[in-house]
C-alpha atoms as a PDB file:
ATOM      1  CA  UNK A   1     -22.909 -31.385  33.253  1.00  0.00           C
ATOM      2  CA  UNK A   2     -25.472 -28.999  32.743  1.00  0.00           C
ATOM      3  CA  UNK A   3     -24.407 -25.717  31.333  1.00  0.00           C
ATOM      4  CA  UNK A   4     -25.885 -22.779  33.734  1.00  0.00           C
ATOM      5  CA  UNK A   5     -24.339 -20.041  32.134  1.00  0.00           C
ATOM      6  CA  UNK A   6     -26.683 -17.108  30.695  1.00  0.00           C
ATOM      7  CA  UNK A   7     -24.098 -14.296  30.501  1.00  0.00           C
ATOM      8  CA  UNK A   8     -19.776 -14.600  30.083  1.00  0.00           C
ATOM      9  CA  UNK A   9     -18.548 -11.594  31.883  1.00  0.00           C
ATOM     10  CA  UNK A  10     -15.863 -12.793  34.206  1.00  0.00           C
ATOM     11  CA  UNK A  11     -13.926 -15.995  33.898  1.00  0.00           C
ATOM     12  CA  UNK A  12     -13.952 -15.798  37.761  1.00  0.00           C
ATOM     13  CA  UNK A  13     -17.516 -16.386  37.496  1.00  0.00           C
ATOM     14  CA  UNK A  14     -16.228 -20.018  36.140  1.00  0.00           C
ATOM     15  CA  UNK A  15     -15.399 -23.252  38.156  1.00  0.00           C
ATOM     16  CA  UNK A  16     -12.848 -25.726  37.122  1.00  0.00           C
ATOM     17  CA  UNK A  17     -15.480 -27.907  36.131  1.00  0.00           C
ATOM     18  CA  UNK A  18     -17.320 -25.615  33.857  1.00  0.00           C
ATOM     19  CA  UNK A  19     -14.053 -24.351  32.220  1.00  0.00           C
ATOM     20  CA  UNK A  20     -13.142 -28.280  31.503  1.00  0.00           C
ATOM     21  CA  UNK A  21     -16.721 -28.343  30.483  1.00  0.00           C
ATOM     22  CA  UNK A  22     -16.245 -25.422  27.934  1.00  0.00           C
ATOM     23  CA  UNK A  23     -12.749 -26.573  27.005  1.00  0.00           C
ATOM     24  CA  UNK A  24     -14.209 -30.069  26.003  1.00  0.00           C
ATOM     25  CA  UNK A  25     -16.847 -28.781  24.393  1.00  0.00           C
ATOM     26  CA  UNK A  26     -14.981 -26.737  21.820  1.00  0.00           C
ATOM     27  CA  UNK A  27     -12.961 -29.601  20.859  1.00  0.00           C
ATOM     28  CA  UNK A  28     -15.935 -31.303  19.872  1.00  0.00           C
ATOM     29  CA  UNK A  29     -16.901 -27.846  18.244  1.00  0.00           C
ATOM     30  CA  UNK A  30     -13.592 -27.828  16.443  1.00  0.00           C
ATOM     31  CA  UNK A  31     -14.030 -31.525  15.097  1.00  0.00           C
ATOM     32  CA  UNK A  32     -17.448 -30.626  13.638  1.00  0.00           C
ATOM     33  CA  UNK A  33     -16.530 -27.374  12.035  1.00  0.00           C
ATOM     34  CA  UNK A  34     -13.380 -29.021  10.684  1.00  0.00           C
ATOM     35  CA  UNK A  35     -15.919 -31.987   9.036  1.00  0.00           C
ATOM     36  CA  UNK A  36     -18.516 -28.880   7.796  1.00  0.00           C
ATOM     37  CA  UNK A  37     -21.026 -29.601  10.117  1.00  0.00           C
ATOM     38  CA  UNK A  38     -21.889 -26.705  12.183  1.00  0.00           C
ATOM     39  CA  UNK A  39     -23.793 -24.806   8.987  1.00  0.00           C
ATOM     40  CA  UNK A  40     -27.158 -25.057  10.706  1.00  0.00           C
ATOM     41  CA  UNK A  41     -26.899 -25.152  14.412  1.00  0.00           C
ATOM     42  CA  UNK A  42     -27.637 -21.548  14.935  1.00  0.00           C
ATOM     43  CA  UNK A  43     -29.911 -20.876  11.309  1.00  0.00           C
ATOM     44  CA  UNK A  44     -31.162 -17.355  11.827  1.00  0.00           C
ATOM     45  CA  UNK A  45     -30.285 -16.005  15.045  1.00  0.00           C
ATOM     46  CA  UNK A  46     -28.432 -13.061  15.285  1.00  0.00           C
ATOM     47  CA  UNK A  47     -25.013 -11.678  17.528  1.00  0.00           C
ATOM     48  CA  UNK A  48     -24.760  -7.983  18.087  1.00  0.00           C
ATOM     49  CA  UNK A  49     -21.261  -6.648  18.143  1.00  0.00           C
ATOM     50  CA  UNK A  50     -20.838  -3.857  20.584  1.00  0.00           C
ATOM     51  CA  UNK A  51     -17.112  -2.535  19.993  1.00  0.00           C
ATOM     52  CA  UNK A  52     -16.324   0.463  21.535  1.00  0.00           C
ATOM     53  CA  UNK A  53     -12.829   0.166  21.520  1.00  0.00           C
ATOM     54  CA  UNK A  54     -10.687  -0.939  18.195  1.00  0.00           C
ATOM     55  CA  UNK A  55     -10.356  -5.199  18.092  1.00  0.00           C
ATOM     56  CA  UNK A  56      -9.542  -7.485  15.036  1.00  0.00           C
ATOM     57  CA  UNK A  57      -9.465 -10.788  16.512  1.00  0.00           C
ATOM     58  CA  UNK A  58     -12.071 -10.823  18.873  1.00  0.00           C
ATOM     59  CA  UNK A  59     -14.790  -8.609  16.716  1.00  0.00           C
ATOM     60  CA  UNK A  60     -13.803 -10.635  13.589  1.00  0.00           C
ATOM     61  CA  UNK A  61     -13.529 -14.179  15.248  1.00  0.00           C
ATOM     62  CA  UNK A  62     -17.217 -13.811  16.743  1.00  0.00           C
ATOM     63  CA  UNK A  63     -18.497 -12.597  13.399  1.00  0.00           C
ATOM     64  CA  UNK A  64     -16.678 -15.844  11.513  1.00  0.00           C
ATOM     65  CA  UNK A  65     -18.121 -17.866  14.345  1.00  0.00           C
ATOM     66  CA  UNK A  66     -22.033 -17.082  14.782  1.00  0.00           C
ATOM     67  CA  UNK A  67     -21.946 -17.073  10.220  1.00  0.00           C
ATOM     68  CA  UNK A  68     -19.799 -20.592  10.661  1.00  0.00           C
ATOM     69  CA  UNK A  69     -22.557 -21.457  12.814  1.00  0.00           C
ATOM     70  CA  UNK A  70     -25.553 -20.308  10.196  1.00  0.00           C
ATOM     71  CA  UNK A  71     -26.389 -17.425  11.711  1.00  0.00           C
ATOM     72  CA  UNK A  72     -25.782 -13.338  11.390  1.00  0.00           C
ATOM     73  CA  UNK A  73     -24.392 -10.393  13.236  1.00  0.00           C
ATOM     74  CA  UNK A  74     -24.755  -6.693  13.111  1.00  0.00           C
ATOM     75  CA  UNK A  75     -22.873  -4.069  15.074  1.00  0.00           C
ATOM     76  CA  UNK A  76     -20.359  -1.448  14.952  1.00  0.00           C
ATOM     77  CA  UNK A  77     -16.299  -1.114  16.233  1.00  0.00           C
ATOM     78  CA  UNK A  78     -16.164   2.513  16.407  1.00  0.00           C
ATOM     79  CA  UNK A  79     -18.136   4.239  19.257  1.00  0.00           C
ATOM     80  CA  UNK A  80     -17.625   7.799  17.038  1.00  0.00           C
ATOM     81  CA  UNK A  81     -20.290   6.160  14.945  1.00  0.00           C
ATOM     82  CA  UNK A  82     -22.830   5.122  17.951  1.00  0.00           C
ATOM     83  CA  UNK A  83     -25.042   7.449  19.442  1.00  0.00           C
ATOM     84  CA  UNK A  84     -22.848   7.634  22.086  1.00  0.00           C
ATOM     85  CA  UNK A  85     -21.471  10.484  21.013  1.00  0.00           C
ATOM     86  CA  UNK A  86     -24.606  11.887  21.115  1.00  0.00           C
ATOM     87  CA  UNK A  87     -25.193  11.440  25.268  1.00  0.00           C
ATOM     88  CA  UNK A  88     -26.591   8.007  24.647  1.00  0.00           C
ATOM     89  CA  UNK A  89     -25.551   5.303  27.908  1.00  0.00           C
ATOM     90  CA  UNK A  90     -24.514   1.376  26.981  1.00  0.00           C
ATOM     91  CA  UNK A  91     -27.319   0.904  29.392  1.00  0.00           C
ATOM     92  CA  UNK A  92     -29.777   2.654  26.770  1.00  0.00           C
ATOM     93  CA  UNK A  93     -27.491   0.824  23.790  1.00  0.00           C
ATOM     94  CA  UNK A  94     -27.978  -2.524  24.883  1.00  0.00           C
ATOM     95  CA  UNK A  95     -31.360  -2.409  25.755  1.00  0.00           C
ATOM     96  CA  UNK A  96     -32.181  -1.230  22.299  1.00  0.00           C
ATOM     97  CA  UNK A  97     -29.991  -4.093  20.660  1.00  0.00           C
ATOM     98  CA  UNK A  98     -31.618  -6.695  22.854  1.00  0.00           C
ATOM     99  CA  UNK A  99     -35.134  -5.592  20.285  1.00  0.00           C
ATOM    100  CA  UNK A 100     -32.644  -6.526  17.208  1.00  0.00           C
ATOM    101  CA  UNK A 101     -30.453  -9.640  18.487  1.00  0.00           C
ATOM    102  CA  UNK A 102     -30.508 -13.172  20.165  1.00  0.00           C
ATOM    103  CA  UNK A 103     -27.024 -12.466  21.838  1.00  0.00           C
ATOM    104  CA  UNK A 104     -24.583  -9.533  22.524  1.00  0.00           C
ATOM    105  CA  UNK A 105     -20.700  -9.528  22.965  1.00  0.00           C
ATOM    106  CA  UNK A 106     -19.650  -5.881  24.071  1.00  0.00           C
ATOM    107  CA  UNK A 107     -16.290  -4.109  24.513  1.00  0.00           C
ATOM    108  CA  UNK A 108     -15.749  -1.185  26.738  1.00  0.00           C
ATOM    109  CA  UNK A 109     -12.747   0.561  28.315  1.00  0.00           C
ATOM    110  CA  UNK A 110     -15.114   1.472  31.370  1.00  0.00           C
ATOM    111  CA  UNK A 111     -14.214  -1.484  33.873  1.00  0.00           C
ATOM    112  CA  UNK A 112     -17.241  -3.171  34.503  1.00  0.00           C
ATOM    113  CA  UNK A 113     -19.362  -1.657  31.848  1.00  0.00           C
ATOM    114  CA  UNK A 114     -20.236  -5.647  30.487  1.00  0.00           C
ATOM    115  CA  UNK A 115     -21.623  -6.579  33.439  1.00  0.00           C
ATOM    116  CA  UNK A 116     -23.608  -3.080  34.164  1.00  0.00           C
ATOM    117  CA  UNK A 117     -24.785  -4.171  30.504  1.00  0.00           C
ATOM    118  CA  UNK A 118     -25.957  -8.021  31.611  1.00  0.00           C
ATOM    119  CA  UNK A 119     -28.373  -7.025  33.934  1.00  0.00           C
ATOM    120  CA  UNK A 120     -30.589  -4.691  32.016  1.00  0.00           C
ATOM    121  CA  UNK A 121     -31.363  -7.350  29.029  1.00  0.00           C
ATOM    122  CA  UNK A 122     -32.704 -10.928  28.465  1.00  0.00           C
ATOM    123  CA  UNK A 123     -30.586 -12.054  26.250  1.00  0.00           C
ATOM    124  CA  UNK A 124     -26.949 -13.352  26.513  1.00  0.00           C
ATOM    125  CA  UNK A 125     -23.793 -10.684  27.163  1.00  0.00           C
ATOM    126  CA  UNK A 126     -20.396 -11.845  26.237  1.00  0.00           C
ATOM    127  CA  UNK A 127     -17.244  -9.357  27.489  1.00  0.00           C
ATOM    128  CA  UNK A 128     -15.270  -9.127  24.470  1.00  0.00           C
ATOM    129  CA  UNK A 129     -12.849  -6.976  27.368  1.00  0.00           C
ATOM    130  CA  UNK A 130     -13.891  -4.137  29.280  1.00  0.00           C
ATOM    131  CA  UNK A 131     -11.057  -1.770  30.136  1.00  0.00           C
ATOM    132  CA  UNK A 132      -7.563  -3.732  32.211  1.00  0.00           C
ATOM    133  CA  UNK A 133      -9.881  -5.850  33.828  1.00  0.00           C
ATOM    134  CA  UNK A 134     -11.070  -8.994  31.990  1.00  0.00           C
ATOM    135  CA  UNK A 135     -11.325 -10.770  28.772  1.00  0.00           C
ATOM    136  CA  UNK A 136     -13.150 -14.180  29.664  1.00  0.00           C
ATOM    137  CA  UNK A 137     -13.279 -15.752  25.982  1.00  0.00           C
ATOM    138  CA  UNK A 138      -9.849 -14.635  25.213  1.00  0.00           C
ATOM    139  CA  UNK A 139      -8.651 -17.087  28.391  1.00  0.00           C
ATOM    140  CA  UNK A 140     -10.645 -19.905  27.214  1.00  0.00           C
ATOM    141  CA  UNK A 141      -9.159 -19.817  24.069  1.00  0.00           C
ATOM    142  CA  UNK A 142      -5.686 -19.597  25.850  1.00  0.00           C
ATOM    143  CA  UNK A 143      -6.558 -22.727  27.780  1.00  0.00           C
ATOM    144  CA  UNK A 144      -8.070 -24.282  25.377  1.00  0.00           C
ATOM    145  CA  UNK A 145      -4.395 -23.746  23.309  1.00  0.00           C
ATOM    146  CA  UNK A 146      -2.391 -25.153  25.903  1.00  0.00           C
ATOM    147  CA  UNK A 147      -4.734 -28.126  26.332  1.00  0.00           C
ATOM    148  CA  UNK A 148      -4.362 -28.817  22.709  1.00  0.00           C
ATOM    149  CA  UNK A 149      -0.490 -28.756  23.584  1.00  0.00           C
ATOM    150  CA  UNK A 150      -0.011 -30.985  26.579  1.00  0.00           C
ATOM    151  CA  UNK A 151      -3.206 -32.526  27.135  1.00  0.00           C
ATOM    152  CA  UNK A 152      -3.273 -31.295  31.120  1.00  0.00           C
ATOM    153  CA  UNK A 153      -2.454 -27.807  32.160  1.00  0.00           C
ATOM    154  CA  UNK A 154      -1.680 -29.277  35.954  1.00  0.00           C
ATOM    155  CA  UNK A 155       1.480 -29.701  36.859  1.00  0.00           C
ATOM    156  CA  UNK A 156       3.304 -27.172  34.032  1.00  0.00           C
ATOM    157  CA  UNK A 157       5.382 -24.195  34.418  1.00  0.00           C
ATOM    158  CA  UNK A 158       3.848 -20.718  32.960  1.00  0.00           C
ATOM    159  CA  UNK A 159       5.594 -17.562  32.551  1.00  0.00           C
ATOM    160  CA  UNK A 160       3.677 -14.358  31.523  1.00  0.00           C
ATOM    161  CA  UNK A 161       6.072 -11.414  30.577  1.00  0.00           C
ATOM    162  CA  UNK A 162       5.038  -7.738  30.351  1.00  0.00           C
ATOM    163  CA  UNK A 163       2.540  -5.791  31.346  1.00  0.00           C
ATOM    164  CA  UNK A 164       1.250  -7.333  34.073  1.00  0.00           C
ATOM    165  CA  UNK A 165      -0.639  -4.446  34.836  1.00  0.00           C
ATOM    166  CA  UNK A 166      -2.731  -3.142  32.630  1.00  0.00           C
ATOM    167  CA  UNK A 167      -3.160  -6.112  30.925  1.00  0.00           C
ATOM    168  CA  UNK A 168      -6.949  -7.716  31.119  1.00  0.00           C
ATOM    169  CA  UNK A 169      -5.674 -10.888  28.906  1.00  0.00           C
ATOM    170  CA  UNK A 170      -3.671 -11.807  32.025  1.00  0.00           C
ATOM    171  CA  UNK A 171      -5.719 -10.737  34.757  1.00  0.00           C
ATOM    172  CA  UNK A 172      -8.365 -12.935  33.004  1.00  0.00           C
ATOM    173  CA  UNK A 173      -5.398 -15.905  32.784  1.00  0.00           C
ATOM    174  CA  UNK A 174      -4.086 -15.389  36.178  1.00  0.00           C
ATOM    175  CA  UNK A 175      -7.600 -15.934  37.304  1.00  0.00           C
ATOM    176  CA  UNK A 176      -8.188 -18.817  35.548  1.00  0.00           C
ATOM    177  CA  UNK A 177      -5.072 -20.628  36.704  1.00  0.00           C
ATOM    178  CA  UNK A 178      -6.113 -20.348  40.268  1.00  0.00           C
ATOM    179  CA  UNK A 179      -8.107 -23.391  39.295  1.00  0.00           C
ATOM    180  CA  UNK A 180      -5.367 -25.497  38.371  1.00  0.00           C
ATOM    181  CA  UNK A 181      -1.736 -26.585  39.936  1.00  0.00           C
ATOM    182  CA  UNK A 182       0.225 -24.353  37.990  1.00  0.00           C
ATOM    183  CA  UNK A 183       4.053 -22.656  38.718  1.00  0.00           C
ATOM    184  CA  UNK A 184       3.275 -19.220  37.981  1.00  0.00           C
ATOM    185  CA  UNK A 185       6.430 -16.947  36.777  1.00  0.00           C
ATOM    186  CA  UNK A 186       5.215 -12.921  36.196  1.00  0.00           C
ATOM    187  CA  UNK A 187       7.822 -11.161  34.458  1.00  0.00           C
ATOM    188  CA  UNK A 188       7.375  -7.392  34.399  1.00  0.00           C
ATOM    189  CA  UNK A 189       9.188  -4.170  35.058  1.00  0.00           C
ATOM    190  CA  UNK A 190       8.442  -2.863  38.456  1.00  0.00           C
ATOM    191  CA  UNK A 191       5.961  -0.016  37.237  1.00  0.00           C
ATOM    192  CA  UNK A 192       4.016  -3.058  35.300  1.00  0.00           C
ATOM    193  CA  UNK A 193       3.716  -5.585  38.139  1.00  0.00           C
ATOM    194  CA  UNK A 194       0.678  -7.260  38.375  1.00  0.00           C
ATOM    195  CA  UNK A 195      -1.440  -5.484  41.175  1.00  0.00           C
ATOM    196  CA  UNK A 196      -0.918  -7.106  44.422  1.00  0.00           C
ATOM    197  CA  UNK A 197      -4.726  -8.215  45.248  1.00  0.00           C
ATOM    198  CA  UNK A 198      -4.795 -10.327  41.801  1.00  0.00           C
ATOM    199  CA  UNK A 199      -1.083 -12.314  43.274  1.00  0.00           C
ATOM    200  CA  UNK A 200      -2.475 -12.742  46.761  1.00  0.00           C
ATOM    201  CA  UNK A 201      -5.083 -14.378  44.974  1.00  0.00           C
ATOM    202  CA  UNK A 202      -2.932 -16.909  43.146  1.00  0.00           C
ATOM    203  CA  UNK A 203      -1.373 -17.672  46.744  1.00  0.00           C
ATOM    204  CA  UNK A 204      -4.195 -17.656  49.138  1.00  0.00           C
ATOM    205  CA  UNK A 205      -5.038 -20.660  46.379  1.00  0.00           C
ATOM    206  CA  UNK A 206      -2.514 -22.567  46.659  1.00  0.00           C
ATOM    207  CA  UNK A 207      -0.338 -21.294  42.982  1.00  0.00           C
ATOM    208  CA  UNK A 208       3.703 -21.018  43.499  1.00  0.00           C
ATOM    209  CA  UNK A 209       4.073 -17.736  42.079  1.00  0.00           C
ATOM    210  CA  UNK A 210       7.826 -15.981  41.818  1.00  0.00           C
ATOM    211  CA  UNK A 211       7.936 -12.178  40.491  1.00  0.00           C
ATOM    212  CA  UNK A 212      10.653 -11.008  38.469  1.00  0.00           C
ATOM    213  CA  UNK A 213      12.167  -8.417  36.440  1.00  0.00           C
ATOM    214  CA  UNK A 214      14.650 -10.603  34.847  1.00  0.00           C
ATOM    215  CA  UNK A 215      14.256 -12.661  31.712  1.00  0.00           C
ATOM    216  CA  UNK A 216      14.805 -16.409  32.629  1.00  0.00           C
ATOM    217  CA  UNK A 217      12.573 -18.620  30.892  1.00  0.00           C
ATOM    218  CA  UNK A 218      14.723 -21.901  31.155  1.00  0.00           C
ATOM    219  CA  UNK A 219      12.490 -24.096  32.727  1.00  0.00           C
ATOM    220  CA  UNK A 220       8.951 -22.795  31.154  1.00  0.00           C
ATOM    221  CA  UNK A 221       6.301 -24.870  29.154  1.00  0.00           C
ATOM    222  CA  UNK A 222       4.497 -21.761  28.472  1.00  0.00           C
ATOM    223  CA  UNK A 223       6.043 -18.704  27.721  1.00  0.00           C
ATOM    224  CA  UNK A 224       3.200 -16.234  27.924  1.00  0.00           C
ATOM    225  CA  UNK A 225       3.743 -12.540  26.309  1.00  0.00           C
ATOM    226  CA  UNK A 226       1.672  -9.641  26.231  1.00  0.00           C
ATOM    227  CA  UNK A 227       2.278  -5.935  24.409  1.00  0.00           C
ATOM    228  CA  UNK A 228       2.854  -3.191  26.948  1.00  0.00           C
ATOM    229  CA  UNK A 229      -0.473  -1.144  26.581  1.00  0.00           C
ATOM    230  CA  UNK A 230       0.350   2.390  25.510  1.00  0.00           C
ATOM    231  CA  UNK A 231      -3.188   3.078  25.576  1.00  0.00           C
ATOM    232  CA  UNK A 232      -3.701   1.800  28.860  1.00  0.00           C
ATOM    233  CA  UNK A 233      -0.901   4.387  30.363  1.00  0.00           C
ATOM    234  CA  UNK A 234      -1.788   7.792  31.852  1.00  0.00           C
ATOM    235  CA  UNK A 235       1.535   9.091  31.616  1.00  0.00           C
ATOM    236  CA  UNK A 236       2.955   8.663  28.135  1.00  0.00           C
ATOM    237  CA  UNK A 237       6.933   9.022  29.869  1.00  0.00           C
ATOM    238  CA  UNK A 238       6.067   6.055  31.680  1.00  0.00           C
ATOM    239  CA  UNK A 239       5.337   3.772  28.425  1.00  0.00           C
ATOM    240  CA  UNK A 240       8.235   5.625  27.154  1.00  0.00           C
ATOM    241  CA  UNK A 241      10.461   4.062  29.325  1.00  0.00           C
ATOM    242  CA  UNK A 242       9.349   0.275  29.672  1.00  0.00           C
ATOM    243  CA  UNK A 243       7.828  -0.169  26.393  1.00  0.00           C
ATOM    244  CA  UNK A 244      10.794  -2.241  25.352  1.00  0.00           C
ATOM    245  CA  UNK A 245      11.658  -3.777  28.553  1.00  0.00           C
ATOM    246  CA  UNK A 246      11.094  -7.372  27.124  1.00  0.00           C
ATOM    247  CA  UNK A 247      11.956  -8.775  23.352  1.00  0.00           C
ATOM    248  CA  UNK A 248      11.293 -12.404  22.759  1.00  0.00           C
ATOM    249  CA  UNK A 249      14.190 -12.733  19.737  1.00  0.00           C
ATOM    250  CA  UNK A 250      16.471 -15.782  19.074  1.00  0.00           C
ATOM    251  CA  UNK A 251      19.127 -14.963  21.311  1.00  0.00           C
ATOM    252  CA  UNK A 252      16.187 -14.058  24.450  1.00  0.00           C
ATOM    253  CA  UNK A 253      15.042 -18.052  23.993  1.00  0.00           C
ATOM    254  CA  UNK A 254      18.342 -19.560  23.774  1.00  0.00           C
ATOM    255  CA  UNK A 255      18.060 -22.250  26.252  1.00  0.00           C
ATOM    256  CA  UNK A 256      14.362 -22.906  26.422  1.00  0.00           C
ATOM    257  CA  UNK A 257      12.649 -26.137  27.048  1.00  0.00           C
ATOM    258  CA  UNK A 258      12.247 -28.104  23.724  1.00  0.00           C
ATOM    259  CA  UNK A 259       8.924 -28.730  23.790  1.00  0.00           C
ATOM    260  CA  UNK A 260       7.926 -24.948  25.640  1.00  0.00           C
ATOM    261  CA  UNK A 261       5.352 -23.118  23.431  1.00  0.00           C
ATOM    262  CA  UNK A 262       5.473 -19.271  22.837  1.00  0.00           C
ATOM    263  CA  UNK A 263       1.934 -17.578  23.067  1.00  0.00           C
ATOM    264  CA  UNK A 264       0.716 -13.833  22.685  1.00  0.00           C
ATOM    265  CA  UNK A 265      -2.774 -12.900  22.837  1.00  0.00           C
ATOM    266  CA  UNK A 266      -2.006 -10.245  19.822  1.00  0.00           C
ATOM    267  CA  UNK A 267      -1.412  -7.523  18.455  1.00  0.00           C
ATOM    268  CA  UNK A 268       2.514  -7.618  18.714  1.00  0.00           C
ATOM    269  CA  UNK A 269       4.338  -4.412  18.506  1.00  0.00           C
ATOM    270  CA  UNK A 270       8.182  -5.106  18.962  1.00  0.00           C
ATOM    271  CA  UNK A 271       7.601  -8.049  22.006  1.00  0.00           C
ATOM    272  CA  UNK A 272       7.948 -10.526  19.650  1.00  0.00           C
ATOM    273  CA  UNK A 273      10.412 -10.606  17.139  1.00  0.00           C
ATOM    274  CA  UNK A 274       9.448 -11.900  13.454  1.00  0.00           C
ATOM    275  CA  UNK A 275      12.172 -14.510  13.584  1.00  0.00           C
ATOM    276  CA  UNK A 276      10.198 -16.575  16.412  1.00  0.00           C
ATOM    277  CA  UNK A 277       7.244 -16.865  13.540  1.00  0.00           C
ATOM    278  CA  UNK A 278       9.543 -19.863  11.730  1.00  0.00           C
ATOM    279  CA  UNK A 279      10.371 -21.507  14.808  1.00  0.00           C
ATOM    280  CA  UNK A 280       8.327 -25.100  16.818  1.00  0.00           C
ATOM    281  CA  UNK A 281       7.712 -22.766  19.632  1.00  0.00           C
ATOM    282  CA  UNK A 282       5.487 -20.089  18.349  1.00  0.00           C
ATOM    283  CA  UNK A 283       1.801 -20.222  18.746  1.00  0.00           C
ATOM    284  CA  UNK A 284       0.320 -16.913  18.398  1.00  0.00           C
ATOM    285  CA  UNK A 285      -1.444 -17.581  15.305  1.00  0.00           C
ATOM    286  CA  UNK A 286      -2.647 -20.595  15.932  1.00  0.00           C
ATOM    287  CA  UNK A 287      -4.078 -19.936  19.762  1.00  0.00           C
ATOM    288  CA  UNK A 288      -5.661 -16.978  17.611  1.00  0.00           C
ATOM    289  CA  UNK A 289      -7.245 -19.273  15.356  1.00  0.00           C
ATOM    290  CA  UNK A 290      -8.257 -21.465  17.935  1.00  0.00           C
ATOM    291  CA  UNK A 291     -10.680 -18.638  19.307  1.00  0.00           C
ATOM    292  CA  UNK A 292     -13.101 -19.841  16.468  1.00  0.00           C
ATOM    293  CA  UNK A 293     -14.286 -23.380  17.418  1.00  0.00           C
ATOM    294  CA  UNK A 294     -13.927 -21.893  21.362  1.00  0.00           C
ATOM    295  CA  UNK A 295     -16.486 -18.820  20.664  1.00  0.00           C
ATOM    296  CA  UNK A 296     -18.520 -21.113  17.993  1.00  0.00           C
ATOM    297  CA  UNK A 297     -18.965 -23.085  21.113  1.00  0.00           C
ATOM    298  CA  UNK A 298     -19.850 -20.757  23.739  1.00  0.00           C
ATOM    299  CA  UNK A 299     -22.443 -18.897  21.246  1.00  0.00           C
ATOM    300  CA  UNK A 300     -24.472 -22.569  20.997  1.00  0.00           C
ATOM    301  CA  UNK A 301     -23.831 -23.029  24.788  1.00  0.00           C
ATOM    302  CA  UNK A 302     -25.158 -19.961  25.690  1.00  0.00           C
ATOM    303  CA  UNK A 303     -28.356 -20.599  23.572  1.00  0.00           C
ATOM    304  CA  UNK A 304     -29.164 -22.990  24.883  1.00  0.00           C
ATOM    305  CA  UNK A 305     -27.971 -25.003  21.291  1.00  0.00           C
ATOM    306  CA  UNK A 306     -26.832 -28.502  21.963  1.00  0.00           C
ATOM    307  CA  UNK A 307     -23.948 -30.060  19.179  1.00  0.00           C
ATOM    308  CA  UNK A 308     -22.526 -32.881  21.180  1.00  0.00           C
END
């Protein structure tokens, strides 16, 4: 297949085919850097880090993956230090970055503001998450986790508890999944539902989705959580009272499947408890990890930089 992809903004902008395509690819991506050779694929080019909003994993996993890759970033994750603050657009940012850097990955909590970015530059824009509405790389690297796990994602059951909402991770997910015959389980309080046009979606193609309130992940492969948003919330009495709605603890998985995985796109607050860490079914660190060899990967692809 030939890759066509100049920006990642929107994993709806993604067919099946060219998320298999990426997910394939970053196996081979994680076979080379595991066997040291991806030192030179991408000698001297540069990846500008846009981060107006706090991130570890994302801002940090780019940086380790364009230097695994040979290469160099510069950037910022505090827009107090940006001229933002002095009247300065991301329009006017990113045009002036394109004059420094080969490739971009930008975070915003404007909705939209990645794509607004992509079409005033040349050179490749990556959404590293722009406001509650996506976070393309972040699903890949979730798919790409559960591939690692059971080899197909057709077919399994997927539960996604919490805030169904606000959360960009799973409006991302949810969108992905349309491509694939999943059961879909969304777990949320009723102020943190996901939003009505994103479910219609899931059933217009074809995805058995159940919403709940309640708890019940008997019969899940994938247990899904996310960290209610207190950021995200305009009223801080609502967070107040749902912020500990759902706790993934020993006694909350009694009864799971044997083989279901546990998965969190991170930070945790109190969602998770520390006594899942020890147990076969967590994979929050590792699906974290696994966002190397997935962005090392898209970087080359969207160069243009063939390693397979």
């Amino acid at each position: 297949m030939k890759w066509t992809k100049k920006h990642i903004i929107s994993i709806k902008d993604f067919s099946r085919e060219e998320i298999d395509f990426v997910l394939e690819k970053s196996r081979i991506m994680e076979k080379r850097l595991n066997s040291n050779k991806t030192g030179s694929l991408m000698k001297d080019k540069i990846l500008a880090t846009l981060f107006f909003e706090p991130s570890t994993r994302t801002r940090m996993s780019f940086e380790a993956a364009i230097k695994r890759l040979g290469g160099s970033s510069i950037g910022f994750n505090l827009s107090e230090i940006t001229s933002e603050v002095k009247g300065e657009t991301v329009i006017d940012t990113v045009r002036i970055v394109e004059g420094y850097a080969d490739m971009i990955v930008i975070r915003h909590p404007a909705e939209g503001s990645s794509r607004l970015a992509s079409e005033y530059v040349e050179i490749p824009v990556m959404n590293g998450g722009d406001g509650s509405n996506q976070h393309p790389t972040q699903t890949l690297l979730d798919l790409y986790t559960i591939k690692k796990e059971f080899e197909d994602i057709d077919g399994l059951d997927i539960s996604i508890v919490g805030d169904l909402k606000y959360g960009r991770t799973v409006h991302s997910l949810t969108n992905a999944l349309e491509n694939y015959d999943v059961n879909l389980k969304l777990i949320s309080p009723d102020e943190l539902k996901m939003p009505k046009n994103l479910v219609k979606e899931l059933k217009d193609n074809g995805i058995e989705v159940k919403e709940t309130n309640r708890l019940d992940l008997a019969e899940c492969d994938v247990i899904y959580a996310t960290r209610i948003q207190k950021e995200r919330f305009p009223d801080l009495q609502e967070y107040e009272r749902v912020k500990d709605a759902y706790v993934l603890n020993l006694a909350t998985i009694q009864g799971i499947k044997d083989n279901a995985i546990i998965m969190h796109p991170l930070p945790r607050v109190t969602e998770i408890s520390a006594e899942i860490d020890k147990t076969k079914y967590a994979r929050y660190f590792q699906q974290a990890r696994n966002g190397l060899p997935v962005r090392m990967a898209l970087l080359c692809l969207v160069s243009g930089v063939r390693f397979w």
